[in-house]
Protein backbone atom coordinates (compact mmCIF):
# COMPACT_ATOMS: atom_id res chain seq x y z
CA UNK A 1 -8.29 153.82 -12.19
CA UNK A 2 -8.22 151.26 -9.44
CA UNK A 3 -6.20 151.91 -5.85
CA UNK A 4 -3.54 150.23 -6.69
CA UNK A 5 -2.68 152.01 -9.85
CA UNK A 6 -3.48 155.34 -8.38
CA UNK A 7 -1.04 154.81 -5.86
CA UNK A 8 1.54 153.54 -7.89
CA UNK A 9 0.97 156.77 -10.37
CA UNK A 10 2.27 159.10 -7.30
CA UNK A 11 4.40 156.97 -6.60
CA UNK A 12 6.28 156.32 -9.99
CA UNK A 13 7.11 159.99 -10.06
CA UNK A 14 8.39 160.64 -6.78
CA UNK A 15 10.72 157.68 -7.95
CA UNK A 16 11.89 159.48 -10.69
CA UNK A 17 12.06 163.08 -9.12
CA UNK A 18 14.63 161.55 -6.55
CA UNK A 19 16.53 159.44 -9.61
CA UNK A 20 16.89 162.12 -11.50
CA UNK A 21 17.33 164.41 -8.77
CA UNK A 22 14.83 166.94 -10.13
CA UNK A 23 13.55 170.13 -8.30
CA UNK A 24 9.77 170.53 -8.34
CA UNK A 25 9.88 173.25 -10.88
CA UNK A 26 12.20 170.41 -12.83
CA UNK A 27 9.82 167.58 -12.31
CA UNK A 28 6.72 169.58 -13.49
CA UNK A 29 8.26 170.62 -16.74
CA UNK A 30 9.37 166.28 -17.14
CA UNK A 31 5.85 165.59 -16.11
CA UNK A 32 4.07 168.18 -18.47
CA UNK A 33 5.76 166.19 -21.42
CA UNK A 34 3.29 163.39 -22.51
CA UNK A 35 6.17 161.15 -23.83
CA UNK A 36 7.58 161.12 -20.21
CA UNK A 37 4.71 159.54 -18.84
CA UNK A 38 4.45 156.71 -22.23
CA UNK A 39 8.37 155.93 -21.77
CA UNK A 40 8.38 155.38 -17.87
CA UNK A 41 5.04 153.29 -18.04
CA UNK A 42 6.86 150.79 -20.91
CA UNK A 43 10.15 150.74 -18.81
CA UNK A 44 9.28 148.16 -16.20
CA UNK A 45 9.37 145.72 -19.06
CA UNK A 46 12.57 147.34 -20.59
CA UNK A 47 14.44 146.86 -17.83
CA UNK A 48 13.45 143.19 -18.35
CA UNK A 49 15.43 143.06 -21.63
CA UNK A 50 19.33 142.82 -22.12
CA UNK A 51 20.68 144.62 -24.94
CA UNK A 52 23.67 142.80 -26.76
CA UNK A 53 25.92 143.77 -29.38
CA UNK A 54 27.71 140.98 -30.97
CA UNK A 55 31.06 141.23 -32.60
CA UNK A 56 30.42 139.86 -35.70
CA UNK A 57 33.56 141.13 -37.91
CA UNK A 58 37.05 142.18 -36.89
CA UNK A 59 39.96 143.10 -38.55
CA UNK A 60 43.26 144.99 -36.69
CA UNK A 61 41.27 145.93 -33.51
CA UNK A 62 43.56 147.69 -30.75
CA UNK A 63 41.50 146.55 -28.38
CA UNK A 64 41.87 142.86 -29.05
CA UNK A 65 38.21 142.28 -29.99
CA UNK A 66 37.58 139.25 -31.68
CA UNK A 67 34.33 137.52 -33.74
CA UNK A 68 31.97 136.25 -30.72
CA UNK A 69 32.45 138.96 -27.84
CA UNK A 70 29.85 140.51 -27.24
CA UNK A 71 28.79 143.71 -25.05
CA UNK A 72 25.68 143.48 -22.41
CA UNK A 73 23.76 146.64 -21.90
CA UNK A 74 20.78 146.57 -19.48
CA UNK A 75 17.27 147.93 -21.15
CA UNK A 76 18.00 151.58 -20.14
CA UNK A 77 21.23 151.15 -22.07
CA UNK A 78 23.65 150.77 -19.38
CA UNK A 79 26.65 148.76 -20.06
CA UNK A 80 27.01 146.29 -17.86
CA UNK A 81 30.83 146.18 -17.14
CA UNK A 82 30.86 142.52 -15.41
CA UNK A 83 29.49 140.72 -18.67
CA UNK A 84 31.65 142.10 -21.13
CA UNK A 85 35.28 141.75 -21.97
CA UNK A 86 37.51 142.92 -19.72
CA UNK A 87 38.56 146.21 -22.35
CA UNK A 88 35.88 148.03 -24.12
CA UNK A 89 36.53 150.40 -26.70
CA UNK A 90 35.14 153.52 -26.83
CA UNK A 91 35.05 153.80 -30.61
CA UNK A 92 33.05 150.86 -30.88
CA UNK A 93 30.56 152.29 -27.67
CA UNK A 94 30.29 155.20 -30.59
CA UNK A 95 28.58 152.55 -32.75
CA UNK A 96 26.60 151.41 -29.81
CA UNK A 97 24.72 154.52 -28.81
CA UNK A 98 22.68 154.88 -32.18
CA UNK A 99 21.85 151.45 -32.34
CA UNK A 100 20.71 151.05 -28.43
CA UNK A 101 19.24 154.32 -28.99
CA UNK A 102 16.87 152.93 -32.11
CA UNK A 103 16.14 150.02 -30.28
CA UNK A 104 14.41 151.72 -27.16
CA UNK A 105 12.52 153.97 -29.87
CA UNK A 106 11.21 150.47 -31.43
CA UNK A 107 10.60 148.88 -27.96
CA UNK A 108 8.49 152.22 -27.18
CA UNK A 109 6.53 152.80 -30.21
CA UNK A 110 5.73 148.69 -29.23
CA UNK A 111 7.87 147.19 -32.01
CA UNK A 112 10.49 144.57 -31.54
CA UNK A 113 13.25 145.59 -31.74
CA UNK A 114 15.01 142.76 -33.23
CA UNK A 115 12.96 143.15 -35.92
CA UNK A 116 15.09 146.46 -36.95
CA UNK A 117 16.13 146.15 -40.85
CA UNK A 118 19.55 147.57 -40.47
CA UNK A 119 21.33 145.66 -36.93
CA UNK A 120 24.71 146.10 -37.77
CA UNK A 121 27.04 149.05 -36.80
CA UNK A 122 30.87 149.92 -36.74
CA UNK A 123 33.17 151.48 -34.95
CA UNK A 124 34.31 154.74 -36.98
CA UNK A 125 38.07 153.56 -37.67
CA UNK A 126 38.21 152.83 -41.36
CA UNK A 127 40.58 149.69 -41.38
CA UNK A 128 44.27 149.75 -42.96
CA UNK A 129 43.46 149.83 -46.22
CA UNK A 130 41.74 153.69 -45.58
CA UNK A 131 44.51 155.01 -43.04
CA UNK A 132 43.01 153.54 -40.13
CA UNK A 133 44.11 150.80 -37.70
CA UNK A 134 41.34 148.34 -37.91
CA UNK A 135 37.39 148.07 -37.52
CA UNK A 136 34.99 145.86 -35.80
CA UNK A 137 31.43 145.83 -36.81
CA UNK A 138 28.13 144.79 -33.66
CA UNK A 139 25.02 142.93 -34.63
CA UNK A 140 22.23 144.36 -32.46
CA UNK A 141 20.00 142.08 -30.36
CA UNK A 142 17.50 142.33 -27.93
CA UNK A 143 17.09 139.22 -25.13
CA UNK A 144 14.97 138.67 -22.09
CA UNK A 145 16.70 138.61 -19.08
């Protein structure tokens, strides 16, 4: 291990101990996991990535939204509130979290994550036709920034 990368290794973690706000007894149990250190040395290139979930069907949504918006999460899987519509609602950020949540898993284990079989997700209200109000369903996709 060069210099450089020795000196970015210390200082990568006391990056994260102040992000997190970790004590040191915190920050050596985060730093004792293995999967800690795998994640934060892939996220410099996550956080190059946008996540975006495309509305791709909807049908009665209160919240107005329609075929074509679409919802911009950064690569840690942050929505980013100045890209997307001016409402969001929170039954369709239900259908979100899985699906942002399977994509970072991909991205780690070094799979696209575009390349997921099943991209599509719904908010949980079941339409009219089940009792419900309406429904939206998000296509998942993964862009460079």
């Amino acid at each position: 291990m060069g210099l450089r990368d020795k000196v970015w290794d210390a200082a990568k973690w006391k990056l994260m101990k102040a992000h997190l706000g970790y004590t040191d007894d915190e920050m050596k149990v985060f730093r004792d996991n293995p999967r800690n250190e795998d994640v934060i040395s892939k996220a410099p290139a996550l956080l190059k990535k946008t996540i975006v979930l495309t509305v791709v069907e909807s049908h009665g949504c209160n919240s107005q939204h329609k075929v074509g918006d679409k919802f911009f999460f950064d690569g840690a899987g942050n929505l980013l509130t100045n890209q997307c519509p001016k409402k969001v609602c929170i039954y369709a950020l239900s259908a979100a979290t899985s699906m942002i949540f399977a994509s970072n898993e991909l991205f780690y284990a070094g799979v696209d994550p575009n390349e997921i079989r099943f991209k599509r997700a719904a908010c949980f209200d079941v339409g009219v036709q089940c009792g419900g109000w309406g429904r939206i369903v998000l296509e998942l996709s993964v862009q460079d920034r």
